[in-house]
N, C-alpha and C. Protein backbone atom coordinates (compact mmCIF):
# COMPACT_ATOMS: atom_id res chain seq x y z
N UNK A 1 0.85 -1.19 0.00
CA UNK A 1 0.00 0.00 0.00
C UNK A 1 0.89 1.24 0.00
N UNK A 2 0.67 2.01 -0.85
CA UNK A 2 1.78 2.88 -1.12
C UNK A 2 1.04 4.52 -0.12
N UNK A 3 1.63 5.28 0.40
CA UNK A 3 1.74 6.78 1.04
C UNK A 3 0.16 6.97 1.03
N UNK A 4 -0.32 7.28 -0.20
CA UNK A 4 -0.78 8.46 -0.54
C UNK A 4 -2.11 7.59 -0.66
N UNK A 5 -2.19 5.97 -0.67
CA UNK A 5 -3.42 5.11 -0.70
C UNK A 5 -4.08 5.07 0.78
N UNK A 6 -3.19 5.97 2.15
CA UNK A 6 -3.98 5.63 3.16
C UNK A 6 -3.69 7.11 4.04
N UNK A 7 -4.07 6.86 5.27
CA UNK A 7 -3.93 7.75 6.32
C UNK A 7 -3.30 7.39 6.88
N UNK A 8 -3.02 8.34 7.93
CA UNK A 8 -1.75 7.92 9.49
C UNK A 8 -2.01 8.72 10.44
N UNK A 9 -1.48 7.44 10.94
CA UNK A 9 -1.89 8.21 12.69
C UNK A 9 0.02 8.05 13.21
N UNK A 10 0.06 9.05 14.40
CA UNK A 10 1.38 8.94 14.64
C UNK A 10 1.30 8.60 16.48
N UNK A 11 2.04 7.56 16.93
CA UNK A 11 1.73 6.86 18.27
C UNK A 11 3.25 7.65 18.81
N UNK A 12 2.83 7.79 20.07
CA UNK A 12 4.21 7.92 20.81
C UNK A 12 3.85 7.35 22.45
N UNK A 13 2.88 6.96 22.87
CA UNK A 13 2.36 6.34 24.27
C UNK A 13 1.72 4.91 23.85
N UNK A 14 0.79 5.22 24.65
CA UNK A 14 0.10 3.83 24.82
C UNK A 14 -0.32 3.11 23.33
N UNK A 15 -0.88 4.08 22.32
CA UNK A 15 -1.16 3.58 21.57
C UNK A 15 -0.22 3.06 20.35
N UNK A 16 1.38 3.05 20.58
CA UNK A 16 2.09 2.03 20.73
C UNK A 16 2.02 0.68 20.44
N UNK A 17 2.00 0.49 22.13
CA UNK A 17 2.22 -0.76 22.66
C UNK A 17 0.34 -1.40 22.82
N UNK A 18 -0.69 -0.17 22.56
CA UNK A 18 -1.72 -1.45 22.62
C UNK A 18 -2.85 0.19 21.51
N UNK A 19 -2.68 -0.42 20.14
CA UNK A 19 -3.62 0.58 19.36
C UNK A 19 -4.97 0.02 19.35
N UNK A 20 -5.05 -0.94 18.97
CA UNK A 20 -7.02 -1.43 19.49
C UNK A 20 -7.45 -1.14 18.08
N UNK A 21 -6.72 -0.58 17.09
CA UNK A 21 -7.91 -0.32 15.85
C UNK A 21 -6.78 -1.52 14.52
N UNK A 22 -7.61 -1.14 13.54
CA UNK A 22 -7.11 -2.24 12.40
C UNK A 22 -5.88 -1.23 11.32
N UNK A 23 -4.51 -1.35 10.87
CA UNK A 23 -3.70 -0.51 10.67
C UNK A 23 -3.65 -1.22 9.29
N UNK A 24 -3.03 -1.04 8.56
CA UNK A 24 -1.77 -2.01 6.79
C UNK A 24 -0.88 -2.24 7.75
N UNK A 25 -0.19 -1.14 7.97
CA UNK A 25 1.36 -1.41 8.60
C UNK A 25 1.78 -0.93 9.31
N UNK A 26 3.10 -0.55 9.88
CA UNK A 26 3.41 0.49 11.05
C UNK A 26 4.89 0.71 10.55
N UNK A 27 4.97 1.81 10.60
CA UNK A 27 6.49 2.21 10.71
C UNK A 27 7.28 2.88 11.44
N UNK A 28 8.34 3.02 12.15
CA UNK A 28 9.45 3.94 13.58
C UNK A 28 9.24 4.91 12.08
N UNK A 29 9.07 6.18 13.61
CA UNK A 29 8.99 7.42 13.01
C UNK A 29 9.53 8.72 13.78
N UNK A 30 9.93 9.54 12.95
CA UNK A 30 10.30 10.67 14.00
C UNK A 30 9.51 12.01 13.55
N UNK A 31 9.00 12.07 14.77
CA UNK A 31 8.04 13.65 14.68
C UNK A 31 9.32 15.41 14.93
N UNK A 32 9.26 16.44 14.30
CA UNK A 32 10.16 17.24 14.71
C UNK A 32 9.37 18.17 15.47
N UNK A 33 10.16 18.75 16.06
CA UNK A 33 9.23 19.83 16.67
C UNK A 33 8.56 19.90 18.31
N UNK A 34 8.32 18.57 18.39
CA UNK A 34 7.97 18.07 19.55
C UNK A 34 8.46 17.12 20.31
N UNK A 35 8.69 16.79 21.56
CA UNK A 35 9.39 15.81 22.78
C UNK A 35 8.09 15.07 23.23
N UNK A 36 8.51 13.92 23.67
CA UNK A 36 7.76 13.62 24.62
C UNK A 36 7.57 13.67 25.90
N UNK A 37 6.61 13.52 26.86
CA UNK A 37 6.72 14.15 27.97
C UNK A 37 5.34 13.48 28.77
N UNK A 38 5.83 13.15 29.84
CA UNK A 38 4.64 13.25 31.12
C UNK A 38 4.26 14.02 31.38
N UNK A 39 3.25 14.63 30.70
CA UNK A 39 2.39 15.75 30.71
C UNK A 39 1.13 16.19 30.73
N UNK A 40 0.49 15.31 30.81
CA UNK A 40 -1.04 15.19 31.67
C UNK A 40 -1.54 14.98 32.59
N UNK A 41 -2.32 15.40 33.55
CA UNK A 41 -2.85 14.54 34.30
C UNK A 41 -4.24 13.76 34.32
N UNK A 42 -4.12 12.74 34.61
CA UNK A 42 -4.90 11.21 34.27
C UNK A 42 -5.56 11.21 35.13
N UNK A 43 -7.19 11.29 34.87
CA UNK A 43 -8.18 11.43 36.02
C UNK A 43 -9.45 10.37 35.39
N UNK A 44 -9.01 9.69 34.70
CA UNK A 44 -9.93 8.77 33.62
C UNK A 44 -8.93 7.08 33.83
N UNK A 45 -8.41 7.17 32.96
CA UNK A 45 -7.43 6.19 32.23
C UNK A 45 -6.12 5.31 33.42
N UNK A 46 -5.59 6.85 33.84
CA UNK A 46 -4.35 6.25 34.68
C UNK A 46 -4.39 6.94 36.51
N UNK A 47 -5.94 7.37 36.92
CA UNK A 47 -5.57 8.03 38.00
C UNK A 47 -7.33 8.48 38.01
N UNK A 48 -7.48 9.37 39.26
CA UNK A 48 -8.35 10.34 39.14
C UNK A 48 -8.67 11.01 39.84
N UNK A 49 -9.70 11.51 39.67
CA UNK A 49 -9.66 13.05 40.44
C UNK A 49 -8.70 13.22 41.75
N UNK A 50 -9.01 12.04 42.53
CA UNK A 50 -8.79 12.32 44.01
C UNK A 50 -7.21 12.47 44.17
N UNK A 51 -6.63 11.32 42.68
CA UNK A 51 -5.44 10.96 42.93
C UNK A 51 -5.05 10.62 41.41
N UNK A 52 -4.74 12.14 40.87
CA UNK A 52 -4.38 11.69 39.23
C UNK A 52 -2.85 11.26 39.03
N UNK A 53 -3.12 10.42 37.83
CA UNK A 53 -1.84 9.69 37.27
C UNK A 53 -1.44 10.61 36.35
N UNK A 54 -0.14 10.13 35.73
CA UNK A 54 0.04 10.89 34.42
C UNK A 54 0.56 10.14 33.14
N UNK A 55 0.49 11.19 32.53
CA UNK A 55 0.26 10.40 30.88
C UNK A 55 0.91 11.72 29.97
N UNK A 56 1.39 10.50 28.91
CA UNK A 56 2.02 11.54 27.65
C UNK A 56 1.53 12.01 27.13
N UNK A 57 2.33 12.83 26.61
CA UNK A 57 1.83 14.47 25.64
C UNK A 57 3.01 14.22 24.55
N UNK A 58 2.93 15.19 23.70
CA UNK A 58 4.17 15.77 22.73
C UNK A 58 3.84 17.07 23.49
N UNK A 59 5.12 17.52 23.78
CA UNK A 59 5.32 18.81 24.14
C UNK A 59 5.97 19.50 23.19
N UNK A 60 5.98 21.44 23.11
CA UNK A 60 7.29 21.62 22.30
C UNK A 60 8.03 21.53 22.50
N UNK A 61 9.01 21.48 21.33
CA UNK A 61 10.27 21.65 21.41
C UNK A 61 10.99 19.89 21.33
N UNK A 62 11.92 19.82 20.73
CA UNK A 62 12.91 18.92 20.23
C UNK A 62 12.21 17.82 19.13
N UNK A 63 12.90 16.65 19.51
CA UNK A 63 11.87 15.64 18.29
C UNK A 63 11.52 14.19 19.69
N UNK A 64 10.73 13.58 18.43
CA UNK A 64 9.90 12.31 19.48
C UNK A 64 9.76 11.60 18.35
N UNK A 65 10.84 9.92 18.72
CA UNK A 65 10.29 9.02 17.82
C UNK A 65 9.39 8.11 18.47
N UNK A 66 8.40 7.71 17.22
CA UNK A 66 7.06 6.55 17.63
C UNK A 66 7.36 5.45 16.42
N UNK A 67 5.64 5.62 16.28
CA UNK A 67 5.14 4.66 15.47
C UNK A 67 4.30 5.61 14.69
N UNK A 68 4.34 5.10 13.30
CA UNK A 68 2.97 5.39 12.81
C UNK A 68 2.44 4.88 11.71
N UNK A 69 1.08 4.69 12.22
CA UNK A 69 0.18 3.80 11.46
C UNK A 69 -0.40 3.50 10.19
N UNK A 70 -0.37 3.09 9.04
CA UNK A 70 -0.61 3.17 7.75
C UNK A 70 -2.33 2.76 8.20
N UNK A 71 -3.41 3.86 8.28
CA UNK A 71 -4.82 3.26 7.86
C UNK A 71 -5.52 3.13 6.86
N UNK A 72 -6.06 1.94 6.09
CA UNK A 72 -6.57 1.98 5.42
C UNK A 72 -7.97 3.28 4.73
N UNK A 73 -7.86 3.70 3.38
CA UNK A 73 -9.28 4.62 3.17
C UNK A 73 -10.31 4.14 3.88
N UNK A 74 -10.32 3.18 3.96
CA UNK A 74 -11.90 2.33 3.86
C UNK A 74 -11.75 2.36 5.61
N UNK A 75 -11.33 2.29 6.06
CA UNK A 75 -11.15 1.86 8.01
C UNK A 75 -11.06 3.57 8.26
N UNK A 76 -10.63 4.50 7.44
CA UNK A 76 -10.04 5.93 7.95
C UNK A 76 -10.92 7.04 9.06
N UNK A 77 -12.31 6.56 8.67
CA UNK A 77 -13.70 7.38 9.52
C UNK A 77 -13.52 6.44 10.87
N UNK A 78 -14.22 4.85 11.15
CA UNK A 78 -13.41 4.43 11.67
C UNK A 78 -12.97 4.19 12.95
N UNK A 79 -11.43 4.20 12.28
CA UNK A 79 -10.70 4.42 13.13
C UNK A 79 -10.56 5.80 13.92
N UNK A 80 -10.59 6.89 13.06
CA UNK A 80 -10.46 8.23 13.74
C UNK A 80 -11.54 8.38 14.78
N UNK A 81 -12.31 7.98 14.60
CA UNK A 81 -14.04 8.14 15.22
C UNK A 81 -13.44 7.37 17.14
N UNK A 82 -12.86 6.25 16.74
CA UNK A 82 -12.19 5.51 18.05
C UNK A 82 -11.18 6.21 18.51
N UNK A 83 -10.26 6.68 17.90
CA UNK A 83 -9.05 7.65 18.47
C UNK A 83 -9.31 8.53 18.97
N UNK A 84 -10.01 9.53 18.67
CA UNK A 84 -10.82 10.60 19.22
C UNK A 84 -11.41 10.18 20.07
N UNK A 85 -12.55 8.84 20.88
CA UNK A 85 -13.22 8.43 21.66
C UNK A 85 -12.12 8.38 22.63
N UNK A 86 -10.98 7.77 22.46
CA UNK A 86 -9.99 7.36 23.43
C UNK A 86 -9.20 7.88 23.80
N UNK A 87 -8.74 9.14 23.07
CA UNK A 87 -7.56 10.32 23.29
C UNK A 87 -8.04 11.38 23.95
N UNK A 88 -9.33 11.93 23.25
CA UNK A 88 -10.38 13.13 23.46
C UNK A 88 -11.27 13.05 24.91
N UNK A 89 -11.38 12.52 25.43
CA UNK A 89 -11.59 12.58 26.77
C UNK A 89 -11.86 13.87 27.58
N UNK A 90 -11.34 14.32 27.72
CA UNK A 90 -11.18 15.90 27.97
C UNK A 90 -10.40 16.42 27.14
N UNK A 91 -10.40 17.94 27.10
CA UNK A 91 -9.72 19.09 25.82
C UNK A 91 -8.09 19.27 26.26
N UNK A 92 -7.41 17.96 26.85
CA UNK A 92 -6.08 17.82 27.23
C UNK A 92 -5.32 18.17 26.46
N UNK A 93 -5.54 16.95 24.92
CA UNK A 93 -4.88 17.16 24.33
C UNK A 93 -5.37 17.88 22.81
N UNK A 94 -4.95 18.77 21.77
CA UNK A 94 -5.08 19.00 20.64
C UNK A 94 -5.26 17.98 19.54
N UNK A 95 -5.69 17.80 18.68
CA UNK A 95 -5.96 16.69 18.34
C UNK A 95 -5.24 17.84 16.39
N UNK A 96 -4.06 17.18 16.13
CA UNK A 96 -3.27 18.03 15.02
C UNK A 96 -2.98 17.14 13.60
N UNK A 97 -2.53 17.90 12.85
CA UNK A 97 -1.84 16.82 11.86
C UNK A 97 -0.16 17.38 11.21
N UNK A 98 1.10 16.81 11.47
CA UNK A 98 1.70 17.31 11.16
C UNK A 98 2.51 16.12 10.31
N UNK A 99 3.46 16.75 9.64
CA UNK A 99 4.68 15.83 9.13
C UNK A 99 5.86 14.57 9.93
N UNK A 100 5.32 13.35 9.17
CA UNK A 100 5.97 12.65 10.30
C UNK A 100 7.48 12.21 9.79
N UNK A 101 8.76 11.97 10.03
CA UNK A 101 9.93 11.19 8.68
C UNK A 101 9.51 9.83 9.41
N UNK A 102 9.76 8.92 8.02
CA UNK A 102 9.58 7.36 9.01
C UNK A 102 10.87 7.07 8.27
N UNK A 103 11.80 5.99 9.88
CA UNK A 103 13.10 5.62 10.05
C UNK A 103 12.98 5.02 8.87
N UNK A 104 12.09 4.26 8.27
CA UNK A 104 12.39 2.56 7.43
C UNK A 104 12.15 2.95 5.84
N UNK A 105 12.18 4.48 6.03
CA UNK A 105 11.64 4.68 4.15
C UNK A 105 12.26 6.24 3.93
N UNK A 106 12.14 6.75 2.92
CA UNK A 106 13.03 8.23 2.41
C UNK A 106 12.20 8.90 2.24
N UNK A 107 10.90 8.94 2.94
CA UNK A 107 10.21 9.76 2.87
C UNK A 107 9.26 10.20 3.89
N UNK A 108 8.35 11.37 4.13
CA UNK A 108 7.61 11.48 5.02
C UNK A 108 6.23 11.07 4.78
N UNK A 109 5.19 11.53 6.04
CA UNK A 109 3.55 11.61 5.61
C UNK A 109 3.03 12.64 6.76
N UNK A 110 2.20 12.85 6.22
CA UNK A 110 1.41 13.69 7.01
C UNK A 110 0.15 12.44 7.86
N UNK A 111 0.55 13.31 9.45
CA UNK A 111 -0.05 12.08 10.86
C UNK A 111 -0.79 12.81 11.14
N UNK A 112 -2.03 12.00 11.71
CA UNK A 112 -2.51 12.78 12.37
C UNK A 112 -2.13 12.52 14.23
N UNK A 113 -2.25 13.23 15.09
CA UNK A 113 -1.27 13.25 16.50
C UNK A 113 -2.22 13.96 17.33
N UNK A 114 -1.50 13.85 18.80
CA UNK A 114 -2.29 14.91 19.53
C UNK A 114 -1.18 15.09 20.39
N UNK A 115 -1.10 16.40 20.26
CA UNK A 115 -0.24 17.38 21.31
C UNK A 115 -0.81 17.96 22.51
N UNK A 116 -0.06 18.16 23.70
CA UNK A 116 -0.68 18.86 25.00
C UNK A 116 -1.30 20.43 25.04
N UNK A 117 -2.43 20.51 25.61
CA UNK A 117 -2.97 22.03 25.30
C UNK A 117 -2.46 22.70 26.79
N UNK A 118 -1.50 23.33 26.34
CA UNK A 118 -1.27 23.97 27.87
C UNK A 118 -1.86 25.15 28.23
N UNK A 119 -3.31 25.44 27.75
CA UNK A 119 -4.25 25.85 28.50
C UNK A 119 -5.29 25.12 29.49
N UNK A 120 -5.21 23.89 29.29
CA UNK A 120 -6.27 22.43 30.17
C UNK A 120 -5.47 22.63 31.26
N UNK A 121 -7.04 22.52 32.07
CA UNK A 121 -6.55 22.16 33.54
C UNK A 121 -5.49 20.54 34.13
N UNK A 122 -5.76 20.23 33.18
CA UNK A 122 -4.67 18.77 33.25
C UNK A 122 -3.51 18.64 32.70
N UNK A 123 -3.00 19.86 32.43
CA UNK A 123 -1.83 20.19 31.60
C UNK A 123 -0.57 20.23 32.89
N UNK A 124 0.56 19.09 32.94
CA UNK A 124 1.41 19.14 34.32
C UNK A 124 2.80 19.48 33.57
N UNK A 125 3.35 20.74 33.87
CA UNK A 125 4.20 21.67 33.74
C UNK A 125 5.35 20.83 34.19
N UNK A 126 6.44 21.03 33.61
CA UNK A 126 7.89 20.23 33.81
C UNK A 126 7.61 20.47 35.73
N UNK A 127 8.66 19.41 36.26
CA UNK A 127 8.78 19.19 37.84
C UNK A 127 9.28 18.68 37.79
N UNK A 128 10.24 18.88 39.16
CA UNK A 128 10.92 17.86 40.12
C UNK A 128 10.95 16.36 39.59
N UNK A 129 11.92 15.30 39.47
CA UNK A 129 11.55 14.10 39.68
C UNK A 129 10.94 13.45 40.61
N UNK A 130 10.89 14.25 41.67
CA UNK A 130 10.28 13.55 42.72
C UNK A 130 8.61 13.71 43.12
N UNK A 131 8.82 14.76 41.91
CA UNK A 131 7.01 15.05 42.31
C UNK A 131 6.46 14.55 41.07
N UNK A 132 7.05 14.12 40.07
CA UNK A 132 6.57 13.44 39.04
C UNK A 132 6.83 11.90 39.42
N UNK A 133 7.44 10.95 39.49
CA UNK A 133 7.35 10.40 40.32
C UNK A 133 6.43 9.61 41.13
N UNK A 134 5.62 10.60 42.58
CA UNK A 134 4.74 10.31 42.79
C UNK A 134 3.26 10.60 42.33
N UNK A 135 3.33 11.46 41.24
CA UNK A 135 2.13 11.48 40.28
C UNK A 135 1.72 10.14 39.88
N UNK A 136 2.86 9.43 39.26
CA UNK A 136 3.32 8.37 38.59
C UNK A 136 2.75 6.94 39.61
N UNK A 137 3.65 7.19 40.55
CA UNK A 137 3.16 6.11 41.67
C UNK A 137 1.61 6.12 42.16
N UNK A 138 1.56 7.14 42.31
CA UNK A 138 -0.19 6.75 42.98
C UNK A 138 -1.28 6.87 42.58
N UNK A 139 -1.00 7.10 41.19
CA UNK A 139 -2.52 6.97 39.59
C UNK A 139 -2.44 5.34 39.15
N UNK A 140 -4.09 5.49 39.00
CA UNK A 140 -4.48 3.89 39.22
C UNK A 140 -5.99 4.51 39.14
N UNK A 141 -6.49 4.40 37.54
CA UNK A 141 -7.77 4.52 37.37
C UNK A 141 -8.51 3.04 36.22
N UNK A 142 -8.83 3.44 34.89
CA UNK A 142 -9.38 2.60 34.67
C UNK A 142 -9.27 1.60 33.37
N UNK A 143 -8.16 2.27 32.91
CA UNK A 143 -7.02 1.32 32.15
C UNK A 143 -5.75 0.57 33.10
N UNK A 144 -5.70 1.05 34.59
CA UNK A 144 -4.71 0.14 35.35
C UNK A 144 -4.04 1.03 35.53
N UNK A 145 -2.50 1.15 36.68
CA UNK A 145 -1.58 1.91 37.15
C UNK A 145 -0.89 2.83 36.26
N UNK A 146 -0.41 4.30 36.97
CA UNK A 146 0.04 4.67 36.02
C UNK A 146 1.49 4.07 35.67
N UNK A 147 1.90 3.70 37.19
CA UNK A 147 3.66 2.82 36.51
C UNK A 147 3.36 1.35 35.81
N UNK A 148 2.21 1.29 35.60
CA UNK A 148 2.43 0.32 34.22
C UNK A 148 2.10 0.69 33.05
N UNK A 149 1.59 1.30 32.53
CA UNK A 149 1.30 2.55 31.65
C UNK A 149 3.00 2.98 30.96
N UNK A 150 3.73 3.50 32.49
CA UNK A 150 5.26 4.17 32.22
C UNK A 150 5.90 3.09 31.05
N UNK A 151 6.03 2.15 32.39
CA UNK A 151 7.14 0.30 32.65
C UNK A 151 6.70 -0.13 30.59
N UNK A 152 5.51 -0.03 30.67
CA UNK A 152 4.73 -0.64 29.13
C UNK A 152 5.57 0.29 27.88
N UNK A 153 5.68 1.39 28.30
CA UNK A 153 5.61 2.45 27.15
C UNK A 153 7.21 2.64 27.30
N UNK A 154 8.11 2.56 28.07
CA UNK A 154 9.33 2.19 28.08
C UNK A 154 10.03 0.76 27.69
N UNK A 155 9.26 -0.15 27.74
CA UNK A 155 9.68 -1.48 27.01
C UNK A 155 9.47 -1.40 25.70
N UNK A 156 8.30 -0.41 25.06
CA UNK A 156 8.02 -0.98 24.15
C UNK A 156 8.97 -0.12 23.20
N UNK A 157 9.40 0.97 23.90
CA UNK A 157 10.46 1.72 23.27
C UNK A 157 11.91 1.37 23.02
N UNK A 158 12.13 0.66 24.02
CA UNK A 158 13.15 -0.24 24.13
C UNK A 158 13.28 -0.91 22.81
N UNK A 159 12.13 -1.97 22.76
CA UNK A 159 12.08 -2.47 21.91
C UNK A 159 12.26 -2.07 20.04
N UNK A 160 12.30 -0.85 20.00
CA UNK A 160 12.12 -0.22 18.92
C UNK A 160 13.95 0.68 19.02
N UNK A 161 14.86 0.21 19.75
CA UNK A 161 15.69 1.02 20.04
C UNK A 161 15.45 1.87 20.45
N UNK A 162 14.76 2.82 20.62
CA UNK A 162 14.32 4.30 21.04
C UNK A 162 14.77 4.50 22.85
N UNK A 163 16.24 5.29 22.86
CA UNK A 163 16.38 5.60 24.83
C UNK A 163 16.08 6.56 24.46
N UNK A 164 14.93 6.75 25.55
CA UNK A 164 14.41 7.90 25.94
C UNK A 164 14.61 8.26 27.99
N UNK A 165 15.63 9.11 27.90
CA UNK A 165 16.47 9.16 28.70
C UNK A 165 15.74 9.61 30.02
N UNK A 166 15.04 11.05 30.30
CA UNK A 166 13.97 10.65 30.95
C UNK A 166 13.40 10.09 31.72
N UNK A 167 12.27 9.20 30.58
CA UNK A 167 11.96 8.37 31.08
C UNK A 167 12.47 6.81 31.88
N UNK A 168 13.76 6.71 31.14
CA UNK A 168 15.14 5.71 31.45
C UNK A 168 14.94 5.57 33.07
N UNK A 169 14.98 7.56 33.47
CA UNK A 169 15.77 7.97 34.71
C UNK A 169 14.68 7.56 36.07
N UNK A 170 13.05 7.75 35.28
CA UNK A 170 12.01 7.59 36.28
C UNK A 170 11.56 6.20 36.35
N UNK A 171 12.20 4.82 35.47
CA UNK A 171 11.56 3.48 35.63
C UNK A 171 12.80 2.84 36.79
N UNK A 172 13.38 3.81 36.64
CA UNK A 172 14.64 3.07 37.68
C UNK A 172 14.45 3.62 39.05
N UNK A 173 12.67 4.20 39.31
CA UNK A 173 12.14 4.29 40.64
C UNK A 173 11.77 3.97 40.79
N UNK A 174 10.60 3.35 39.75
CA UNK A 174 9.84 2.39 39.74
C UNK A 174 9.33 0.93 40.03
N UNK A 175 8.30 0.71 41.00
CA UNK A 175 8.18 -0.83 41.68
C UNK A 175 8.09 -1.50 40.03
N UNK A 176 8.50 -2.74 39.97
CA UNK A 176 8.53 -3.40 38.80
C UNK A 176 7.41 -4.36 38.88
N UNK A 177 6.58 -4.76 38.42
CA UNK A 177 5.42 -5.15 38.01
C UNK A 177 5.68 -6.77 37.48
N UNK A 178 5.02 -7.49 37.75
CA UNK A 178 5.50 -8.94 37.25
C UNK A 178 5.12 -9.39 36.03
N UNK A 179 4.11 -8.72 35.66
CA UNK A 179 3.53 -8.72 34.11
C UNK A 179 4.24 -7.71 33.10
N UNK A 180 5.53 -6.71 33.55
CA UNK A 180 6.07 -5.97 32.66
C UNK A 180 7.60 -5.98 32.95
N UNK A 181 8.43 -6.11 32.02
CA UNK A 181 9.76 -6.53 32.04
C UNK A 181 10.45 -5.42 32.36
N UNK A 182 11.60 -5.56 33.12
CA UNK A 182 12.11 -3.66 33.28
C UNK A 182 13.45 -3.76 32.21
């Protein structure tokens, strides 16, 4: 399936290591412009109100490699219709489309992504390791913990070569989980 026969979505978290919709293919990609970052807070998914978790963003500034998804025309309504159900939650994140390069080919595509709105009240401003951290430690809503959420999204980066240094620095605080490899 060649570029221009489908859509894309561009993953840099969870939807990763668990997308839930039907793709062609996937390819390592690098987004410019934006980092990744623990930059939400999770009052749904990884935490809540009483006691939010946190969750990635693209923030500005630098680059962030993922994944991204080749969707079929025919799956393209869809799938977006589910991404939006699952991302869109609250007005956290922007929901954008920018230029993605993918590692495995000489060329780019245009993704669609969602970046952090740092006007949302769930928008968590760089901090301390230690107060990110326990953001981290004590979110636990309704997709499961947020340090398995982290532990998940750091293996799976692993797996893709991708150190993301960071995050490297905060799984090595982290209780290790018996269902996720450190």
């Amino acid at each position: 399936m060649k570029p221009e026969d489908c859509h894309h979505i561009f993953a840099y978290g969870s939807l990763m290591w668990r997308p839930d919709f039907e793709f062609e293919k996937s390819h390592h990609a690098t987004i410019i412009g934006y980092h990744r970052r623990l930059s939400i807070l999770s009052h749904h998914y990884r935490g809540t109100f009483e006691k939010p978790g946190l969750v990635l963003g693209l923030d500005d500034g630098g680059s962030c490699e993922g994944v991204v998804y080749d969707v079929s025309v025919a799956k393209w309504s869809e799938v977006l219709a589910y991404i939006r159900k699952r991302e869109l939650v609250s007005e956290a994140y922007r929901e954008v489309v920018k230029t993605v390069h993918l590692v495995d080919r000489l060329y780019s595509v245009e993704a669609v992504t969602y970046v952090v709105n740092h006007q949302h009240e769930q928008f968590f401003a760089p901090q301390p390791i230690e107060k990110t951290l326990a953001m981290v430690k004590q979110g636990h809503g309704l997709a499961g913990s947020c340090v398995e959420y982290v532990l998940n999204t750091v293996n799976h980066l692993r797996g893709l070569g991708i150190h993301e240094a960071e995050l490297e620095t905060l799984v090595t605080h982290l209780p290790v989980s018996g269902s996720v490899n450190p």
